[in-house]
C-alpha atoms as a PDB file:
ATOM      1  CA  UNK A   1      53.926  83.974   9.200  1.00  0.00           C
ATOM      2  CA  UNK A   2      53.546  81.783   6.023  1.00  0.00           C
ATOM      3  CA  UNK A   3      55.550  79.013   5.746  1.00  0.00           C
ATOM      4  CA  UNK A   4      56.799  77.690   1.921  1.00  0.00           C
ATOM      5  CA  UNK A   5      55.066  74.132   1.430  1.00  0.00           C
ATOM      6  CA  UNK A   6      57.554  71.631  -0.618  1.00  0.00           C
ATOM      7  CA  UNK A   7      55.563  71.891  -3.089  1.00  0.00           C
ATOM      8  CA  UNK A   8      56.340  75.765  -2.895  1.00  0.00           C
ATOM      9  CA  UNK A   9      52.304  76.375  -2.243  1.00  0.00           C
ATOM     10  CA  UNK A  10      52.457  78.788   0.495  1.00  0.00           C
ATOM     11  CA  UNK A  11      50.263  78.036   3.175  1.00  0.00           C
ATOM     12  CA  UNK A  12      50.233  77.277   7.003  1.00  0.00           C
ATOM     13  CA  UNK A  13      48.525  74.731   9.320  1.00  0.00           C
ATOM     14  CA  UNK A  14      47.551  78.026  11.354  1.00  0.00           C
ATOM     15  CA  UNK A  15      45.505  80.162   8.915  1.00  0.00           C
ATOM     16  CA  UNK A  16      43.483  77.213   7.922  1.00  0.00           C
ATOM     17  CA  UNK A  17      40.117  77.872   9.069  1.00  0.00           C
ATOM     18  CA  UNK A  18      38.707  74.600  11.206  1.00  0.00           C
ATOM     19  CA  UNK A  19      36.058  73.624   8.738  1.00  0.00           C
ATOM     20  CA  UNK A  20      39.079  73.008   6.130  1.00  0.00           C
ATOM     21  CA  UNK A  21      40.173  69.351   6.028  1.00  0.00           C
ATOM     22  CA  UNK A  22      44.002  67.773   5.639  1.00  0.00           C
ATOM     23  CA  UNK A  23      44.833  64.559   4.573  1.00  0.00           C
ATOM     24  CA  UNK A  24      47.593  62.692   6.506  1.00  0.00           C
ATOM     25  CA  UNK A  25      50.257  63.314   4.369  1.00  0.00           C
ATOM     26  CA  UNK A  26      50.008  66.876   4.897  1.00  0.00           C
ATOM     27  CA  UNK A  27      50.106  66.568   8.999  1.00  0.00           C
ATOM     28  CA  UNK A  28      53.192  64.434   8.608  1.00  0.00           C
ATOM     29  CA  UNK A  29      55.150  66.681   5.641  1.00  0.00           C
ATOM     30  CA  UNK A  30      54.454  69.900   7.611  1.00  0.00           C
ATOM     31  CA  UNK A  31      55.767  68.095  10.729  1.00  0.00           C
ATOM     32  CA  UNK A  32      52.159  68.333  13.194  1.00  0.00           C
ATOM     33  CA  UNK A  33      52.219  65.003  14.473  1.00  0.00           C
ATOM     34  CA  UNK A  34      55.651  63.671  16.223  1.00  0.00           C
ATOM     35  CA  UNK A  35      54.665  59.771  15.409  1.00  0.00           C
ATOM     36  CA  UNK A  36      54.230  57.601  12.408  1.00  0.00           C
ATOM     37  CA  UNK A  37      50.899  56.442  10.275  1.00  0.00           C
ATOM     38  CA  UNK A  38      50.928  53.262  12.178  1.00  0.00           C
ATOM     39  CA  UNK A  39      51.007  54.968  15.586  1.00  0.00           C
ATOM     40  CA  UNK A  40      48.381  57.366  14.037  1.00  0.00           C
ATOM     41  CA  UNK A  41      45.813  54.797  13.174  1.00  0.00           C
ATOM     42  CA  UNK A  42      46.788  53.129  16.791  1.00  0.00           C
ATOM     43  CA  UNK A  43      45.324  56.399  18.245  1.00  0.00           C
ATOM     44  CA  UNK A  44      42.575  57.089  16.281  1.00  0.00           C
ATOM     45  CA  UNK A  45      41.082  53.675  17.510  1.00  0.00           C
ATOM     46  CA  UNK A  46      42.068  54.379  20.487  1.00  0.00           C
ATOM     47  CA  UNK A  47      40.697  57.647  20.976  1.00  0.00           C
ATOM     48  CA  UNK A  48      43.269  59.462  22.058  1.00  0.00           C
ATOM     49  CA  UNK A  49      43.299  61.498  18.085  1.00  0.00           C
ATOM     50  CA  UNK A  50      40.295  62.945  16.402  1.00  0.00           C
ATOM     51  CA  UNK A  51      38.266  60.164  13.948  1.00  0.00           C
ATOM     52  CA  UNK A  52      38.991  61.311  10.030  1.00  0.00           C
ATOM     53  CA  UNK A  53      36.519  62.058   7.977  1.00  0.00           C
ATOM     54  CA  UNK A  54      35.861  59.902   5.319  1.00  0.00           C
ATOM     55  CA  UNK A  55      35.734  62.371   1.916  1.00  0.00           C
ATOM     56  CA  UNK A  56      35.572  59.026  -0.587  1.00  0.00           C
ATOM     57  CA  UNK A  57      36.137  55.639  -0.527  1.00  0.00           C
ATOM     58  CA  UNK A  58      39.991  56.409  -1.218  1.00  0.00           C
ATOM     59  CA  UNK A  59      40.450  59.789   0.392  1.00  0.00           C
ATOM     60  CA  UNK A  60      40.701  60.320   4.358  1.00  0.00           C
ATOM     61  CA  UNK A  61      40.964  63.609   6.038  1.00  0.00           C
ATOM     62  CA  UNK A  62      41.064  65.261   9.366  1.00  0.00           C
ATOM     63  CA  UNK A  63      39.117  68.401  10.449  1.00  0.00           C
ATOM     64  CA  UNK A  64      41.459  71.263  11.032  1.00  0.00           C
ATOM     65  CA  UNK A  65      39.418  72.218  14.026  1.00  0.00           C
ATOM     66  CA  UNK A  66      39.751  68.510  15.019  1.00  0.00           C
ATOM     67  CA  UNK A  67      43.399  68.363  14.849  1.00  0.00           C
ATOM     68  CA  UNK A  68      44.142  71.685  16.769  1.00  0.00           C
ATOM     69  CA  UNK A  69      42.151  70.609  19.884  1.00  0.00           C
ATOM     70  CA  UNK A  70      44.445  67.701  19.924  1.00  0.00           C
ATOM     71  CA  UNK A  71      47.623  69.747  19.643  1.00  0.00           C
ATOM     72  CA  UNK A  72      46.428  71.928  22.158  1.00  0.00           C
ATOM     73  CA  UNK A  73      46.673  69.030  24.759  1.00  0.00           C
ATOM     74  CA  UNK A  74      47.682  66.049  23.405  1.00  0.00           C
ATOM     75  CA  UNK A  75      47.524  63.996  26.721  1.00  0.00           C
ATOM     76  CA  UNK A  76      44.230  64.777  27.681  1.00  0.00           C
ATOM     77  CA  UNK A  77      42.376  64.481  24.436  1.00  0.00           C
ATOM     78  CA  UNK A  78      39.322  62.002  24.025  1.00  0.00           C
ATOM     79  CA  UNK A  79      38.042  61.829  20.945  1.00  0.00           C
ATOM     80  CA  UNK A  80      33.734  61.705  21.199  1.00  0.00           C
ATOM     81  CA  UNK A  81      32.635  57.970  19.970  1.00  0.00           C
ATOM     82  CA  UNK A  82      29.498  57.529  17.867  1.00  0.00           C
ATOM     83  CA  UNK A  83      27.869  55.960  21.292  1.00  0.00           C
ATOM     84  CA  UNK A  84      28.599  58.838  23.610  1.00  0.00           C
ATOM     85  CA  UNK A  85      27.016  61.351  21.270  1.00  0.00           C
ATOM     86  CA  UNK A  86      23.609  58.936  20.725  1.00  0.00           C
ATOM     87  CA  UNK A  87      23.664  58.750  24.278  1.00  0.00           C
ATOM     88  CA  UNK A  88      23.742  62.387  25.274  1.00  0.00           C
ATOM     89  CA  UNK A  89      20.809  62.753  22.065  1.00  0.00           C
ATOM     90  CA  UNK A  90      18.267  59.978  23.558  1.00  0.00           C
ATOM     91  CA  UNK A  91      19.119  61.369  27.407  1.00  0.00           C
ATOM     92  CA  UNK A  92      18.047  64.771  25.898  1.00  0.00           C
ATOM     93  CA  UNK A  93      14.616  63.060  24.614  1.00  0.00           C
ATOM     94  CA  UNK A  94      13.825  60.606  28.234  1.00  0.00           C
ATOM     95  CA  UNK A  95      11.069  61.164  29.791  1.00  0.00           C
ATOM     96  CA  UNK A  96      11.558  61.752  33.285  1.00  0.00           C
ATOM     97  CA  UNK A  97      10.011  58.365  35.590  1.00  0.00           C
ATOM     98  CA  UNK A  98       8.215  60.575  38.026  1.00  0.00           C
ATOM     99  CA  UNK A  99       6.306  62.255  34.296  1.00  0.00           C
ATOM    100  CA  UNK A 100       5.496  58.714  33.145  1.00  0.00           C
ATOM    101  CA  UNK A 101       4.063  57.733  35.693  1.00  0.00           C
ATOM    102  CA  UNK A 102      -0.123  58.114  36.285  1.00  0.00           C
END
């Protein structure tokens, strides 16, 4: 069901497709997140909301895809650091001791 923007665009959050990529303004006007910017921002460092995406130097947006895994269980989400992902890469590429070994 399509819901009219303020704008009058009609769109919804729900037949984005999770490549496509909102800017904050949207998540707050079309009522997704149940907190302010400030608290927002708090999380994203945290880790407990998905890290935007950084379009240009002025422009910020979120992942669709991003954004529905954390409304899907808010609680629970942990958003993947930088670090975690290079270390599941180089534990990929190790070398097993016993292998190294002559």
């Amino acid at each position: 069901m399509a819901q009219a923007h303020p704008t009058g665009y009609v769109s919804t959050f729900d037949a984005l497709p999770d490549s496509a990529l909102v800017r904050l303004a949207i998540l707050i006007a079309w009522g997704l997140l149940p907190f302010s910017r400030a608290t927002l921002w708090r999380k994203v460092r945290s880790g407990h909301f998905p890290r935007p995406v950084k379009v240009s130097c002025q422009v910020t947006a979120w992942r669709v895809g991003d954004v529905r895994r954390w409304l899907a269980d808010p609680r629970d989400f942990r958003a993947t650091t930088g670090g975690e992902r290079l270390e599941r890469l180089t534990a990929k590429r190790r070398i097993p001791e016993s292998a190294s070994r002559t």
